[in-house]
C-alpha atoms as a PDB file:
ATOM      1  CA  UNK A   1     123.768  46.354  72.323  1.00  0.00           C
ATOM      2  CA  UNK A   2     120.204  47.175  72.815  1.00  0.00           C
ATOM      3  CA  UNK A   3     118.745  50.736  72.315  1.00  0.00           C
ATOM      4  CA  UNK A   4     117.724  52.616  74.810  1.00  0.00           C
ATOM      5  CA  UNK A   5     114.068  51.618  75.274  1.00  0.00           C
ATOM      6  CA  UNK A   6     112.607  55.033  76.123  1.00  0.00           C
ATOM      7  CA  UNK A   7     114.583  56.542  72.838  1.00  0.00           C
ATOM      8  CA  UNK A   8     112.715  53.522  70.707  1.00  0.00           C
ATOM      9  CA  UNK A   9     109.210  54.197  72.541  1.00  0.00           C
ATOM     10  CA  UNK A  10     109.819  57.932  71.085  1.00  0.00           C
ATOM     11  CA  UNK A  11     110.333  56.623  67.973  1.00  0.00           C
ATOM     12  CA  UNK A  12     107.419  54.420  67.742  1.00  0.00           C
ATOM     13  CA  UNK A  13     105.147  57.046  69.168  1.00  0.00           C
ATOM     14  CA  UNK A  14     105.860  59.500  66.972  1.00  0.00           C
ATOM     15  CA  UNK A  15     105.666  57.313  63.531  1.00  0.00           C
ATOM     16  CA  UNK A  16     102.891  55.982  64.653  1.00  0.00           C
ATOM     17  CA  UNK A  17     101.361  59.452  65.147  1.00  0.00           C
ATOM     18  CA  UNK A  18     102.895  61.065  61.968  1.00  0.00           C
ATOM     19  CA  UNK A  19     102.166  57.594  59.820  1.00  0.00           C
ATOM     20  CA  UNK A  20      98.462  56.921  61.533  1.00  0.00           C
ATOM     21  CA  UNK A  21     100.091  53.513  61.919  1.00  0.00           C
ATOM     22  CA  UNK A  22      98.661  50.317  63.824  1.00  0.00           C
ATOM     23  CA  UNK A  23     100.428  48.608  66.525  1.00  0.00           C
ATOM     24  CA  UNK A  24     100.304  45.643  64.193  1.00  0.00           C
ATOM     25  CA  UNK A  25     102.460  48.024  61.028  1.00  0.00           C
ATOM     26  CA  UNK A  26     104.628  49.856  63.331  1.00  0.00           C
ATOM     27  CA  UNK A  27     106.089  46.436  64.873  1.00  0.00           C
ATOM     28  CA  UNK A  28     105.973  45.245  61.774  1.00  0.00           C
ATOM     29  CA  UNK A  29     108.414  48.323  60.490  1.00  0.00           C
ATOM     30  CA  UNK A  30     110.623  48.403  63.557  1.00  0.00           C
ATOM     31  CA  UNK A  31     111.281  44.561  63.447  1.00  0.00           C
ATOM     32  CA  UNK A  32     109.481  43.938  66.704  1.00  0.00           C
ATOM     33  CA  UNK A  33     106.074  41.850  68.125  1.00  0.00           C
ATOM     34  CA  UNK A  34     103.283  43.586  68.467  1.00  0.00           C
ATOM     35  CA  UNK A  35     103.210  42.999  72.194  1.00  0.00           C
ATOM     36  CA  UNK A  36     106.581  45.046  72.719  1.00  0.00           C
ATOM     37  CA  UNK A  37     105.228  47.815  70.826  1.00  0.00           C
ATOM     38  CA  UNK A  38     102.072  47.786  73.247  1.00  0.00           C
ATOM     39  CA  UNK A  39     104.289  47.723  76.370  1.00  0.00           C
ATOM     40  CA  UNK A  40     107.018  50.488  74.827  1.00  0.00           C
ATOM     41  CA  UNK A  41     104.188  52.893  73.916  1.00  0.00           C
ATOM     42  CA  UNK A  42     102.204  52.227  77.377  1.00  0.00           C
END
């Protein structure tokens, strides 16, 4: 089953803040395309 999708956009918020991560290395990290990290985030 799929996790919650505001829980993950948390997630990739905040390591993207704590890490100073690009979309590109945060999808990269969470196993996702870059694309999906731009629409979670947004």
């Amino acid at each position: 089953m799929k996790e919650n999708i505001e829980e993950r956009a948390c997630r990739l918020a905040v390591y993207m803040i704590e890490n100073r991560a690009t979309v590109r290395a945060a999808a990269q990290k969470f196993g996702i395309s870059k694309s999906t990290v731009h629409i979670e985030v947004t």
